[in-house]
C-alpha atoms as a PDB file:
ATOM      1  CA  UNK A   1       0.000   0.000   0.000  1.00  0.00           C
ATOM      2  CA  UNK A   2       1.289   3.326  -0.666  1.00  0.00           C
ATOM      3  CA  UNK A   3       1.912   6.327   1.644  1.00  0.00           C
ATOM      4  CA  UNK A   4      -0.588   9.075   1.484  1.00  0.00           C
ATOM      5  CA  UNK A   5       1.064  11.783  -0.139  1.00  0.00           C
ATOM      6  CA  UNK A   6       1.413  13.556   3.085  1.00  0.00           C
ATOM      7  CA  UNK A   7       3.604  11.020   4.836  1.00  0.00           C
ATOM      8  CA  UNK A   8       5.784  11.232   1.689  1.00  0.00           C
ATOM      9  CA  UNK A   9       6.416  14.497   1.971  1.00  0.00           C
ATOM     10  CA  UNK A  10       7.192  14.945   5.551  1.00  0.00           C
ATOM     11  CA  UNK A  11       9.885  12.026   4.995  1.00  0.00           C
ATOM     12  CA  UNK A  12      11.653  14.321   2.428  1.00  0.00           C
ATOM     13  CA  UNK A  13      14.403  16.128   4.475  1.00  0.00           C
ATOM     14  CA  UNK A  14      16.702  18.813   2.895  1.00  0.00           C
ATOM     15  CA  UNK A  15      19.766  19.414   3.753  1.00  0.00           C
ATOM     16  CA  UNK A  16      21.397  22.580   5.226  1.00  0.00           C
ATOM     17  CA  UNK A  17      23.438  24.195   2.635  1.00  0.00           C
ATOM     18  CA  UNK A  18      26.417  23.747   4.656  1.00  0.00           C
ATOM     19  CA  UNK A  19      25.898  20.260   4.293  1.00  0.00           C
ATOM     20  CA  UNK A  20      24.917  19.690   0.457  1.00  0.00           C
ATOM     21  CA  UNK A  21      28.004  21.585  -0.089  1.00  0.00           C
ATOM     22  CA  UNK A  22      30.444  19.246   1.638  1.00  0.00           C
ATOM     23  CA  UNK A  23      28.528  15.930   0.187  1.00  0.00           C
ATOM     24  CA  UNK A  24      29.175  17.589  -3.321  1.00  0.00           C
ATOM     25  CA  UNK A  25      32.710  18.518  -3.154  1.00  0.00           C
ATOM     26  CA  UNK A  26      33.202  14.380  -1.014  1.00  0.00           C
ATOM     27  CA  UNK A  27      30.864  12.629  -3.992  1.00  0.00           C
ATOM     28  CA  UNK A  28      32.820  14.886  -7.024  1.00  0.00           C
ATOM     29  CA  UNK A  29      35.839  13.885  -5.630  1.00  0.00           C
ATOM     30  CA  UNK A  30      35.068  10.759  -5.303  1.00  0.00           C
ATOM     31  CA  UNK A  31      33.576  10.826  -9.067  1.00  0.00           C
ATOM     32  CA  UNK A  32      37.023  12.070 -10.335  1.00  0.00           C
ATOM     33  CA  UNK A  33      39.117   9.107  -8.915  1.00  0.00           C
ATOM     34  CA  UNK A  34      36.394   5.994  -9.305  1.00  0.00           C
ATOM     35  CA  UNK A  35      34.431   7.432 -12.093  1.00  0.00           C
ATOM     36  CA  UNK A  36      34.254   4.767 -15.244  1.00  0.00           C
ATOM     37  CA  UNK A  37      35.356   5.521 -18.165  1.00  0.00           C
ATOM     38  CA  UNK A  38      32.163   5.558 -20.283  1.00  0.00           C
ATOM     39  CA  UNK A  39      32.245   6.495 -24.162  1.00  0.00           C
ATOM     40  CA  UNK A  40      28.941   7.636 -23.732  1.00  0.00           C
ATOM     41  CA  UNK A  41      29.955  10.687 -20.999  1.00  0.00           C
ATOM     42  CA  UNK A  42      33.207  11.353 -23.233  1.00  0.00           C
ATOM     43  CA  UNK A  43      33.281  15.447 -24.356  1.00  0.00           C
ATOM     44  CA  UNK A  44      32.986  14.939 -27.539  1.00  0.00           C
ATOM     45  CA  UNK A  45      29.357  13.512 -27.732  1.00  0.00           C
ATOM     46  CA  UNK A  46      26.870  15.406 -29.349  1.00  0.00           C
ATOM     47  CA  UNK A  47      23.579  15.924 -27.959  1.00  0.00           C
ATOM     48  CA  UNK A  48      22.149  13.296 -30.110  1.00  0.00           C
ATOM     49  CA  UNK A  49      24.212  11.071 -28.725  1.00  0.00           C
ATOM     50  CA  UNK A  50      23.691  11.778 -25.688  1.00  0.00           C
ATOM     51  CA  UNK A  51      19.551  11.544 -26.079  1.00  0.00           C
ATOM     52  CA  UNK A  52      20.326   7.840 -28.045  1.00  0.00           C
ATOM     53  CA  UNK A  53      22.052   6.916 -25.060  1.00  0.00           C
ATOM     54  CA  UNK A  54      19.585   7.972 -22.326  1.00  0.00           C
ATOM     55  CA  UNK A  55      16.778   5.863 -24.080  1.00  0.00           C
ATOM     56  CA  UNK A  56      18.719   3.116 -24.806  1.00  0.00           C
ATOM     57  CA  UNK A  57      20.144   2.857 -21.006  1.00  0.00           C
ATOM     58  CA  UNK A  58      16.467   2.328 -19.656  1.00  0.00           C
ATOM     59  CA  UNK A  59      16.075  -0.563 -18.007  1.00  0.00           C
ATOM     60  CA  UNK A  60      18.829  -2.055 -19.745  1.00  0.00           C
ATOM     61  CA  UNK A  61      22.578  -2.256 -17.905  1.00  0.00           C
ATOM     62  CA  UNK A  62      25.199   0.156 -19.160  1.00  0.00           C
ATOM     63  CA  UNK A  63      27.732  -3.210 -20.504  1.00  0.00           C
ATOM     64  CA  UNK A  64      25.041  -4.198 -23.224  1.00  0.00           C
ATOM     65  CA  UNK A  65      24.296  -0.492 -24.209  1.00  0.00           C
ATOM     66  CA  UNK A  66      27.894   0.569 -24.762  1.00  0.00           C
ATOM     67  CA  UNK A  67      28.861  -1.938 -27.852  1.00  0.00           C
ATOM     68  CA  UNK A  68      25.087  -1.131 -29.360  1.00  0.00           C
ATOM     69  CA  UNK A  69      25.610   2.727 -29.036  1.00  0.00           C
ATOM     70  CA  UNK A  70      28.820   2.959 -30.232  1.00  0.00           C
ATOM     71  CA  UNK A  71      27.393   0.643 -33.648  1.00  0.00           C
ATOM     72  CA  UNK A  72      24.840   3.083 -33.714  1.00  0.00           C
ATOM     73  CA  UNK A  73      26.881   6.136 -33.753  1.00  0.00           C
ATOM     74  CA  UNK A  74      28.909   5.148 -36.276  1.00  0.00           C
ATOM     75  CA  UNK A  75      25.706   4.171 -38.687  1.00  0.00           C
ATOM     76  CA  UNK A  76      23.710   7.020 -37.772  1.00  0.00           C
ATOM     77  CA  UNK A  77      26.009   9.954 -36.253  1.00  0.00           C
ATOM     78  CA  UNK A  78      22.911  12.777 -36.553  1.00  0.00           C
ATOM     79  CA  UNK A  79      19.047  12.283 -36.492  1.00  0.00           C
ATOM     80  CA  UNK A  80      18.862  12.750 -40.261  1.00  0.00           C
ATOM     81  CA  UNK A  81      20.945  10.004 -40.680  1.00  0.00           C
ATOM     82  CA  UNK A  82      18.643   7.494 -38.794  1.00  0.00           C
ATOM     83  CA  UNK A  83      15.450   9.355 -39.937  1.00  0.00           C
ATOM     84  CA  UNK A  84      16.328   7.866 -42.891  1.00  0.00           C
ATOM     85  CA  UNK A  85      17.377   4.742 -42.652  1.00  0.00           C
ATOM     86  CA  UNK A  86      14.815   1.338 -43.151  1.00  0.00           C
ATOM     87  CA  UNK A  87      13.842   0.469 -39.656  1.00  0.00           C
ATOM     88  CA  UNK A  88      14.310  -3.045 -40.323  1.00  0.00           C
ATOM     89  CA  UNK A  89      17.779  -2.005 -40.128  1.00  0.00           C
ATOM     90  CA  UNK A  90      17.052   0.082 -37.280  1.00  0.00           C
ATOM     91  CA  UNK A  91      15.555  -3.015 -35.608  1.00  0.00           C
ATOM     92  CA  UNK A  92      18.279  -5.483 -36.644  1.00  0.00           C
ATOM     93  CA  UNK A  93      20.820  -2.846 -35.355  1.00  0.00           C
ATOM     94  CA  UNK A  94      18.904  -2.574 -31.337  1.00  0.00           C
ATOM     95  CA  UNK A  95      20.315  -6.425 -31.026  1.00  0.00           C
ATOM     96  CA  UNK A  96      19.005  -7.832 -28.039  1.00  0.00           C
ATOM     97  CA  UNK A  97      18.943  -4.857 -25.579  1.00  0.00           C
ATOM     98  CA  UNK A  98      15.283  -4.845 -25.003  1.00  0.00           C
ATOM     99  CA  UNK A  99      11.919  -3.594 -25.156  1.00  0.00           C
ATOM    100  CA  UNK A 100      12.282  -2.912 -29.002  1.00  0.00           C
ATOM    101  CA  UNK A 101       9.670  -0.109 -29.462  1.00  0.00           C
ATOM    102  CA  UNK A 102      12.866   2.324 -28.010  1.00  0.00           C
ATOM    103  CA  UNK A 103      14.050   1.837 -31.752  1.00  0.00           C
ATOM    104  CA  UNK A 104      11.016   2.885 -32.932  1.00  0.00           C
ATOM    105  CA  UNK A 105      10.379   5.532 -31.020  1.00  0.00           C
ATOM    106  CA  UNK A 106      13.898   6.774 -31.743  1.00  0.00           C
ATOM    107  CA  UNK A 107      13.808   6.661 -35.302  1.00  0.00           C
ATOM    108  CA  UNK A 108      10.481   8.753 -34.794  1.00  0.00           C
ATOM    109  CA  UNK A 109      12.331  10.996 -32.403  1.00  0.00           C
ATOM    110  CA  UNK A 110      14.849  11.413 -35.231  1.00  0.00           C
ATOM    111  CA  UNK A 111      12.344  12.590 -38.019  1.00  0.00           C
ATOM    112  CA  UNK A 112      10.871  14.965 -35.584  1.00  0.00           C
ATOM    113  CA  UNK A 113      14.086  16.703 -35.373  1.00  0.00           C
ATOM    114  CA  UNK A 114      15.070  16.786 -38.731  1.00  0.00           C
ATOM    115  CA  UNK A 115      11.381  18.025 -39.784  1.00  0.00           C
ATOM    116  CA  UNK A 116      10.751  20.149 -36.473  1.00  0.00           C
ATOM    117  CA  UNK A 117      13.645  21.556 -35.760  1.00  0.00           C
ATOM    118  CA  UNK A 118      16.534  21.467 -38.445  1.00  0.00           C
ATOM    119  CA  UNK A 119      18.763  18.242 -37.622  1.00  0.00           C
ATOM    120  CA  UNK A 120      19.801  19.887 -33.932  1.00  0.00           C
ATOM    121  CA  UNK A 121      18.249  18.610 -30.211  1.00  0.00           C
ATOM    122  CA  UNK A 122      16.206  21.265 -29.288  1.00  0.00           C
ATOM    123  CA  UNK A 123      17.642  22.862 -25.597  1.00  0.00           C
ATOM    124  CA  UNK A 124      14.315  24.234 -24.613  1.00  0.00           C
ATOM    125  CA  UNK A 125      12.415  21.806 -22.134  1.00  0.00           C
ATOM    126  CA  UNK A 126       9.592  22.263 -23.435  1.00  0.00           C
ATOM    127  CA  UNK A 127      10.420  21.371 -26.921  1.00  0.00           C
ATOM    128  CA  UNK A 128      12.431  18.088 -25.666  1.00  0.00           C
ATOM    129  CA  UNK A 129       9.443  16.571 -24.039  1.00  0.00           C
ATOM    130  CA  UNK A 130       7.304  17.167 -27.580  1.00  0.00           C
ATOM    131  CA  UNK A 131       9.759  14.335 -28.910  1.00  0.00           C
ATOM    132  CA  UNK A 132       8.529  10.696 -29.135  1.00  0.00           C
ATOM    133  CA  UNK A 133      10.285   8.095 -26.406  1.00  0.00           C
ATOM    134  CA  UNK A 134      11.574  11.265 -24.723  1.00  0.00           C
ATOM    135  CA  UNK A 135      10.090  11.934 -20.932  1.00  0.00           C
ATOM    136  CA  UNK A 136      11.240  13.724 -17.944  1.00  0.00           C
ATOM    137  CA  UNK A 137      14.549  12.072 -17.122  1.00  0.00           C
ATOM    138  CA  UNK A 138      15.553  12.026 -20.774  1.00  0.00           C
ATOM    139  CA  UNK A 139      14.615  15.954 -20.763  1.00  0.00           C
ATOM    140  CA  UNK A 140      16.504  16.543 -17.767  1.00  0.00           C
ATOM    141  CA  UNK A 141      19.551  14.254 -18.836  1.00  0.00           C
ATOM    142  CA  UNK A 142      19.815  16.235 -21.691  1.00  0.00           C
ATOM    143  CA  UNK A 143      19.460  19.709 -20.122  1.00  0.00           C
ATOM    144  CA  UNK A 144      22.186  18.955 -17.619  1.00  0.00           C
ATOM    145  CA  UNK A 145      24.591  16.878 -19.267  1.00  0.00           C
ATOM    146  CA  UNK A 146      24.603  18.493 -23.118  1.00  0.00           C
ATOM    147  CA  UNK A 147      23.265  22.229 -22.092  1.00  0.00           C
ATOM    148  CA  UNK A 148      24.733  22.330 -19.068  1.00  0.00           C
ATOM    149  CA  UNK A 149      21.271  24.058 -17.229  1.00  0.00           C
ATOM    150  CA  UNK A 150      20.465  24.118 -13.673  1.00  0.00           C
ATOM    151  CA  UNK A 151      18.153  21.126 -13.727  1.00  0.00           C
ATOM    152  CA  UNK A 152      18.167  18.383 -11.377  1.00  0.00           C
ATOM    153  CA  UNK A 153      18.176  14.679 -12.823  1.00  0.00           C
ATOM    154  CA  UNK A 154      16.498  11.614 -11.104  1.00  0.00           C
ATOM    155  CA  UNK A 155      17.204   8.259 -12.138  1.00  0.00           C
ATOM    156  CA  UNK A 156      17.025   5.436 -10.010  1.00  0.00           C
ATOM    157  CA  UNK A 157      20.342   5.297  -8.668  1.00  0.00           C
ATOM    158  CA  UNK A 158      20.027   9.050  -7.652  1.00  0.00           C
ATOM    159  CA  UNK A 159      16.692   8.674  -6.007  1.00  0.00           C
ATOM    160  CA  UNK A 160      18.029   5.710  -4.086  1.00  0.00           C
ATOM    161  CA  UNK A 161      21.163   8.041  -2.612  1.00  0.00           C
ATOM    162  CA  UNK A 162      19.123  11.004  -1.820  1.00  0.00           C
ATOM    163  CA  UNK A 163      16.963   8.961   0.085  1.00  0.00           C
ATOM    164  CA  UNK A 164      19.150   6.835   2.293  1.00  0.00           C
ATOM    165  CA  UNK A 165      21.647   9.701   2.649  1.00  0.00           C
ATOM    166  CA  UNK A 166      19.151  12.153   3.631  1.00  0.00           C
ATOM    167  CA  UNK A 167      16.004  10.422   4.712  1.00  0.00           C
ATOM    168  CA  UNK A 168      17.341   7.597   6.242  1.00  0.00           C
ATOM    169  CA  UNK A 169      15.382   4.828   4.559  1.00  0.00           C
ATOM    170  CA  UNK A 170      16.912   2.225   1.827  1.00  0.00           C
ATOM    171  CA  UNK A 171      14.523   2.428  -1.166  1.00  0.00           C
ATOM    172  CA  UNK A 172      12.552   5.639  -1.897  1.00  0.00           C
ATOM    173  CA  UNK A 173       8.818   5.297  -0.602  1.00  0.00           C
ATOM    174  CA  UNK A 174       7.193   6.223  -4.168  1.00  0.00           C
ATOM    175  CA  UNK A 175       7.968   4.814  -7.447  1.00  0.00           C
ATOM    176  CA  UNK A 176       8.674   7.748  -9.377  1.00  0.00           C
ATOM    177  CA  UNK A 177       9.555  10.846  -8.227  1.00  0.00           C
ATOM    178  CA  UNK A 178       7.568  12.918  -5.527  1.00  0.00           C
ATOM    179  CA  UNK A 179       7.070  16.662  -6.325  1.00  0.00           C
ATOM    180  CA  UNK A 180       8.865  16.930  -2.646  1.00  0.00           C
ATOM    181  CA  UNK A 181      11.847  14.975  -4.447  1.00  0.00           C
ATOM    182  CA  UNK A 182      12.403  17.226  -6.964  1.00  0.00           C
ATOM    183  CA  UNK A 183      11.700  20.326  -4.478  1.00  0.00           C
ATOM    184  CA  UNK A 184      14.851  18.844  -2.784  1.00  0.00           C
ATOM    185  CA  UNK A 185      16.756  18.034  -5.638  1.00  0.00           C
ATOM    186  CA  UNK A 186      16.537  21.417  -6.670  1.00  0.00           C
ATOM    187  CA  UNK A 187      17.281  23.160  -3.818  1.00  0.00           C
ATOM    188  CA  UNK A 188      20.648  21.592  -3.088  1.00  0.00           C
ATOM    189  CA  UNK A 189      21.863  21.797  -6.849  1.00  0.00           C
ATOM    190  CA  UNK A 190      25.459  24.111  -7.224  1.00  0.00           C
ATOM    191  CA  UNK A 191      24.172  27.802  -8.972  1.00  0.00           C
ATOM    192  CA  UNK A 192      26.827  26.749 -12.012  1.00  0.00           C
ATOM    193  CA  UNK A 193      25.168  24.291 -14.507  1.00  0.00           C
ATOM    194  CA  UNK A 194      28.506  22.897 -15.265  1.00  0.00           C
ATOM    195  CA  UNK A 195      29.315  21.845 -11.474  1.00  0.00           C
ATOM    196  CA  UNK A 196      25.172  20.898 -11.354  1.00  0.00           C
ATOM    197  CA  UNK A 197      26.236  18.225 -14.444  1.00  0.00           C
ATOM    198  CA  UNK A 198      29.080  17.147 -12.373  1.00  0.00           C
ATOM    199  CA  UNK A 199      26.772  16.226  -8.919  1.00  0.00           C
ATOM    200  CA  UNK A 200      24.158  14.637 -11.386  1.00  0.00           C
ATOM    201  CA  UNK A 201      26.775  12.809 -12.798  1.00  0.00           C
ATOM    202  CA  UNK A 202      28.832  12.125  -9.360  1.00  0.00           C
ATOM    203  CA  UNK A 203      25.079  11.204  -7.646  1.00  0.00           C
ATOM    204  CA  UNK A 204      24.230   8.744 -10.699  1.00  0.00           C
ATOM    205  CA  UNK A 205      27.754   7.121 -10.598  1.00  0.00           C
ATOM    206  CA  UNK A 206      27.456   6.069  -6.890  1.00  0.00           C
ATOM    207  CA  UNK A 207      24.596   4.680  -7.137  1.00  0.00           C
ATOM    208  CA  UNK A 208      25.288   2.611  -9.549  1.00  0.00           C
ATOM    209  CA  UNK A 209      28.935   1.626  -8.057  1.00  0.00           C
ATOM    210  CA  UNK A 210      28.877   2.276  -4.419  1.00  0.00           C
ATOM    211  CA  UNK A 211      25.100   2.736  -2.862  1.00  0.00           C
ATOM    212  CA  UNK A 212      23.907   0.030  -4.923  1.00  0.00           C
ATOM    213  CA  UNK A 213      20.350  -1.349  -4.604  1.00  0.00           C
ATOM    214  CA  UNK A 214      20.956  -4.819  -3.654  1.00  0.00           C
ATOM    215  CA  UNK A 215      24.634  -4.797  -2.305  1.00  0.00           C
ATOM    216  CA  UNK A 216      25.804  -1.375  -0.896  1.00  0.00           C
ATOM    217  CA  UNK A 217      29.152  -1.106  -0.148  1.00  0.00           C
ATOM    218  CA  UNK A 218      28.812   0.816   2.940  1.00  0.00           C
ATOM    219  CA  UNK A 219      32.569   0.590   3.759  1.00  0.00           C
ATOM    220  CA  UNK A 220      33.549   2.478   0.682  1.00  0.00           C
ATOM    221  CA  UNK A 221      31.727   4.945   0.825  1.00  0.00           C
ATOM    222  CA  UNK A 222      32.897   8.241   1.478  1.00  0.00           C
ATOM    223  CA  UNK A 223      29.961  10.105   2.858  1.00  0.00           C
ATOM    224  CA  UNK A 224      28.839   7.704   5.646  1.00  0.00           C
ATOM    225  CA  UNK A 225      29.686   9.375   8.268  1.00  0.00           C
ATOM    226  CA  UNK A 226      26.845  12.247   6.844  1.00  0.00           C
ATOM    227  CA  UNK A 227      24.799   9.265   6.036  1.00  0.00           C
ATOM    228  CA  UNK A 228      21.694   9.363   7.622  1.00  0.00           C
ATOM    229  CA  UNK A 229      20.263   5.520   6.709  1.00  0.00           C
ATOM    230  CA  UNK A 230      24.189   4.593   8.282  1.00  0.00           C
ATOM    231  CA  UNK A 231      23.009   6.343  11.550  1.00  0.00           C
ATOM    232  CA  UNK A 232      19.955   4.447  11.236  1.00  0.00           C
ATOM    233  CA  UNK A 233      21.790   1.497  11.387  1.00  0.00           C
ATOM    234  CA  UNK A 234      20.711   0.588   7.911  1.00  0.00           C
ATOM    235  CA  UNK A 235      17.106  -0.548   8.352  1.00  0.00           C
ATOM    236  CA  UNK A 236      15.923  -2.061   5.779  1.00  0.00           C
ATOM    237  CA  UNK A 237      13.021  -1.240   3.317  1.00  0.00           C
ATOM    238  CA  UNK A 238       9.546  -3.476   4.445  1.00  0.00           C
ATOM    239  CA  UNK A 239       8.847  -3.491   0.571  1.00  0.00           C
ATOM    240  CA  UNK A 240      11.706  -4.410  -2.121  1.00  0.00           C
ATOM    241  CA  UNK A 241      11.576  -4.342  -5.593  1.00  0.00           C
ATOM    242  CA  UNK A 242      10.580  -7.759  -7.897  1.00  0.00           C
ATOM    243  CA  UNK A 243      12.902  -7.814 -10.961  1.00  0.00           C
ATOM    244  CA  UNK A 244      10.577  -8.335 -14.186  1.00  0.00           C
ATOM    245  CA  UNK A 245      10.355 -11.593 -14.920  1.00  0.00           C
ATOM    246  CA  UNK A 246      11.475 -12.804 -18.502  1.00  0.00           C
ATOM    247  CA  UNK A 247      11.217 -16.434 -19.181  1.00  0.00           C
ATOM    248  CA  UNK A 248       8.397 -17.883 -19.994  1.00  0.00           C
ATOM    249  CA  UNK A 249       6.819 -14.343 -20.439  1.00  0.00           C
ATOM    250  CA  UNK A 250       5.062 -13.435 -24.179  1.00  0.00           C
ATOM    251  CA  UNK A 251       8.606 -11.259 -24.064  1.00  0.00           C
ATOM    252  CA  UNK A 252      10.646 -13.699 -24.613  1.00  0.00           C
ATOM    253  CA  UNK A 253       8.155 -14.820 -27.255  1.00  0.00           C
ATOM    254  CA  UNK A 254       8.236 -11.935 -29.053  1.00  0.00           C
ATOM    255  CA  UNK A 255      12.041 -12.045 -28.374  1.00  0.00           C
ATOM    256  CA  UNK A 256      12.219 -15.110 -30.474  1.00  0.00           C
ATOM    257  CA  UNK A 257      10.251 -13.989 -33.478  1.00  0.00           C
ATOM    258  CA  UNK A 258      12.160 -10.438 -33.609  1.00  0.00           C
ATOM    259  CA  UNK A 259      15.617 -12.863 -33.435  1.00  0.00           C
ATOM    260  CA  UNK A 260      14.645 -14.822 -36.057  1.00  0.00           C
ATOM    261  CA  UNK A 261      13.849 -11.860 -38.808  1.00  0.00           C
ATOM    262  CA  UNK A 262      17.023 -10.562 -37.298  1.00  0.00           C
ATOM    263  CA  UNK A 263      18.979 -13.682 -38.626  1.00  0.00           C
ATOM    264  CA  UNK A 264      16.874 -13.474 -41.927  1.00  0.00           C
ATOM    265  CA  UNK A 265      16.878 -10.194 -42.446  1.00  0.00           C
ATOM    266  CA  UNK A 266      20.951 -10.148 -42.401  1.00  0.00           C
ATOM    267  CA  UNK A 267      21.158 -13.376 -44.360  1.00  0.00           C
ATOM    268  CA  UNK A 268      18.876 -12.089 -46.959  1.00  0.00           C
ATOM    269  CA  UNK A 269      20.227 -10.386 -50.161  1.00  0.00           C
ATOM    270  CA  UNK A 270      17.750  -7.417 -50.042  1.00  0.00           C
ATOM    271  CA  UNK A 271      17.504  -8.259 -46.542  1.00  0.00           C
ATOM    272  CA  UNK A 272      13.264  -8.684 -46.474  1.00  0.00           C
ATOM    273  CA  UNK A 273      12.659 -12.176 -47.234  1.00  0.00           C
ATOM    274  CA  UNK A 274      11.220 -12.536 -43.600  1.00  0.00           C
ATOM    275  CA  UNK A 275       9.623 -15.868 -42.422  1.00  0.00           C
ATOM    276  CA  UNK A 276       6.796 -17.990 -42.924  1.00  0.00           C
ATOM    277  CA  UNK A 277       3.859 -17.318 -40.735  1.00  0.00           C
ATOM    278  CA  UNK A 278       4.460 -20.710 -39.238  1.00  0.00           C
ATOM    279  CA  UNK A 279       7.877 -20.306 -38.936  1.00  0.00           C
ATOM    280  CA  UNK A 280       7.264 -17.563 -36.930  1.00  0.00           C
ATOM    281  CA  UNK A 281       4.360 -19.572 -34.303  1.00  0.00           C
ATOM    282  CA  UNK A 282       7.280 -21.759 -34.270  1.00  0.00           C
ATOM    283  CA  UNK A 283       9.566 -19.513 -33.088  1.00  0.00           C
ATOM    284  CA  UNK A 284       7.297 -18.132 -30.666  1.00  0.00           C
ATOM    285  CA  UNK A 285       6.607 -21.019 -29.102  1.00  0.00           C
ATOM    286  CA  UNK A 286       7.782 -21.659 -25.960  1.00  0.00           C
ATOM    287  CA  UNK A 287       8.974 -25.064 -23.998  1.00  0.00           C
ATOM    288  CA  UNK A 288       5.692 -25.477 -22.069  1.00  0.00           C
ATOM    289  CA  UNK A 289       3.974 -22.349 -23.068  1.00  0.00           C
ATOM    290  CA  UNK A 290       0.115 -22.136 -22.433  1.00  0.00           C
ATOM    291  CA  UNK A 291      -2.345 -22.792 -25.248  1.00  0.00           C
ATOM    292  CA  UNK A 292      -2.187 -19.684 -27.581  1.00  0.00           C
ATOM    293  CA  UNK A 293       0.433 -17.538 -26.297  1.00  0.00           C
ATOM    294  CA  UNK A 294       2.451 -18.469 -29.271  1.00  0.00           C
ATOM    295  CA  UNK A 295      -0.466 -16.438 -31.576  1.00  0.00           C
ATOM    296  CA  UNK A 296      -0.686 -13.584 -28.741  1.00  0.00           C
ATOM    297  CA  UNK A 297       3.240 -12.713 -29.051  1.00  0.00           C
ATOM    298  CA  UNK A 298       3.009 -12.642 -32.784  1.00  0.00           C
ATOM    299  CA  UNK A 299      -0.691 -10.665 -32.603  1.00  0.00           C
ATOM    300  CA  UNK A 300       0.993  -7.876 -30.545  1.00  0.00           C
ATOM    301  CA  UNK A 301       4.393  -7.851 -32.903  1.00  0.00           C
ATOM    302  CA  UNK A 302       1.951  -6.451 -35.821  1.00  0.00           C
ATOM    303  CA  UNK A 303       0.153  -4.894 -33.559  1.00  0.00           C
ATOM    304  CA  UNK A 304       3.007  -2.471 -32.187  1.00  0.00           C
ATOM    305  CA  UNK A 305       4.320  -2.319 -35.616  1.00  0.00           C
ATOM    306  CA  UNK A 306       7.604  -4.401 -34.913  1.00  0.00           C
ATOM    307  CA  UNK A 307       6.494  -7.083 -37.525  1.00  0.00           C
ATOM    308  CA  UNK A 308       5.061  -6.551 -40.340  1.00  0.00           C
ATOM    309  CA  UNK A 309       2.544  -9.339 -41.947  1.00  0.00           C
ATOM    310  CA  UNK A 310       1.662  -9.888 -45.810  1.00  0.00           C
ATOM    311  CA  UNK A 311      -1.451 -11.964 -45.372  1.00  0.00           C
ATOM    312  CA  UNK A 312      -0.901 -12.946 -50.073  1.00  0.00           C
ATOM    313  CA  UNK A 313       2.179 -14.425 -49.286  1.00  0.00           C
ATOM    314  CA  UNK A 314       2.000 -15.542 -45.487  1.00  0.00           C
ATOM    315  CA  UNK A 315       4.975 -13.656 -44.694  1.00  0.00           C
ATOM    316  CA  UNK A 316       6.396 -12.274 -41.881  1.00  0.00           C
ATOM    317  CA  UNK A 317       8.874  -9.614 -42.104  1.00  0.00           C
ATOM    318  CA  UNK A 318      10.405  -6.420 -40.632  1.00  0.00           C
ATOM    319  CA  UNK A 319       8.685  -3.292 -41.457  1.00  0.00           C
END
């Protein structure tokens, strides 16, 4: 059961700005010596880069990203150059990272800016969240990281700090973001955007090396003596998160079908001779599956425009 939003908000604490300024100069520090060294962060990336990245990274762990985005940069270094290309390429070229409508949305993403706005990201925040696949995080990823605005960013790893560092619990108490969380986020950003992308970035690192979700390690870190879940004596959240489950799942059904037009697709000569319509129930068939799940994977490939299906020829291709 959730918190009324009352309770949430009370459990929000904000730091002193005596203290916000000593965890950002410990957690930049710490950033500059244990930082990895991601191609995606380098100086060099454009903005479009930058938003590719940020889409592709939900949900999905940076070491299968990294190879994908750097293939993708080098077929499709600006949005005109992936607004263009077939998106059965597009398709072939997401691999297995996941949740394959991203590569959809992106390409539409792509033609928005090329049509909308002249092959360049837009910087105004407004104008960002008018792109297909892009949301608030993306926005604010962008805005921080690329235009170097004073604009909090909350991802999951961030989230997660804030709250054991300053609230004292393990797990935020909301699934997304509070308004009170981004209140607080706010008010302890640096007034320089470029030092606000370095305590985004610092935050986001952490959490994802040091104040992990599952495995913290607390003797590492070099803000627990300021740590208020440490004080706490690290109690531990009453609800913890399920990861998704995959096998079994009309995913992985789907994931079968969309790896077997991969494999044609790239062995094909024009690269659409696709699969039989059986061929593809086969594929999407599952070791023990329930009656008609098979059908139901394929169904909702065609139906979210993944597949596409040539009812003359019994054909299944991508579109």
């Amino acid at each position: 059961m959730t918190a009324p939003a009352d309770t949430l908000v009370r459990m929000i604490r904000t730091p002193e700005p005596a203290e916000a300024a000593a965890l950002l100069g410990a957690l930049t520090s710490w950033y500059d010596h244990n930082g990895r060294d991601v191609p995606m962060r380098a100086d060099g990336v454009t903005p479009w880069g930058t938003l590719v990245f940020e889409v592709m990274s939900q949900q999905t762990p940076l070491v299968r990203v990294t190879p994908v985005w750097l293939r993708w940069m080098a077929l499709w270094p600006t949005p005109a150059d992936l607004a263009g290309a077939p998106t059965a390429d597009v398709l072939v070229e997401w691999a297995t990272l996941g949740y394959p409508s991203r590569a959809l949305r992106l390409q539409q993403c792509a033609t928005r800016i090329r049509d909308a706005h002249g092959g360049a990201v837009p910087t105004d925040h407004a104008q960002l969240l008018e792109l297909p696949g892009v949301g608030g995080y993306t926005a604010a990823a962008l805005a921080s990281f690329q235009f170097h605005q004073r604009t909090a960013v909350l991802d999951v790893n961030i989230r997660r700090v804030a709250s054991r560092l300053f609230d004292g619990i393990e797990l935020p108490a909301s699934s997304a973001p509070t308004r009170a969380e981004r209140e607080r986020a706010n008010a302890v950003l640096p007034e320089d955007g470029h030092e606000c992308a370095a305590w985004n970035l610092a935050l986001m690192e952490f959490g994802a090396l040091v104040c992990t979700q599952r495995s913290p390690d607390c003797p590492a870190c070099p803000v627990r003596e300021q740590c208020q879940w440490a004080e706490r004596g690290y109690p531990r959240a009453a609800k913890r998160p399920r990861a998704q489950a995959w096998r079994g799942t009309d995913r992985q059904a789907r994931g079968r079908v969309l790896a077997a037009l991969r494999t044609a697709h790239s062995a094909a000569p024009r690269g659409r001779a696709g699969i039989s319509h059986a061929e593809a129930l086969r594929a999407a068939t599952l070791p023990g599956a329930e009656e008609g799940q098979a059908q139901r994977a394929l169904a909702s490939l065609i139906a979210d425009q993944l597949v596409a299906y040539d009812e003359a020829s019994s054909r299944i291709t991508l579109p």
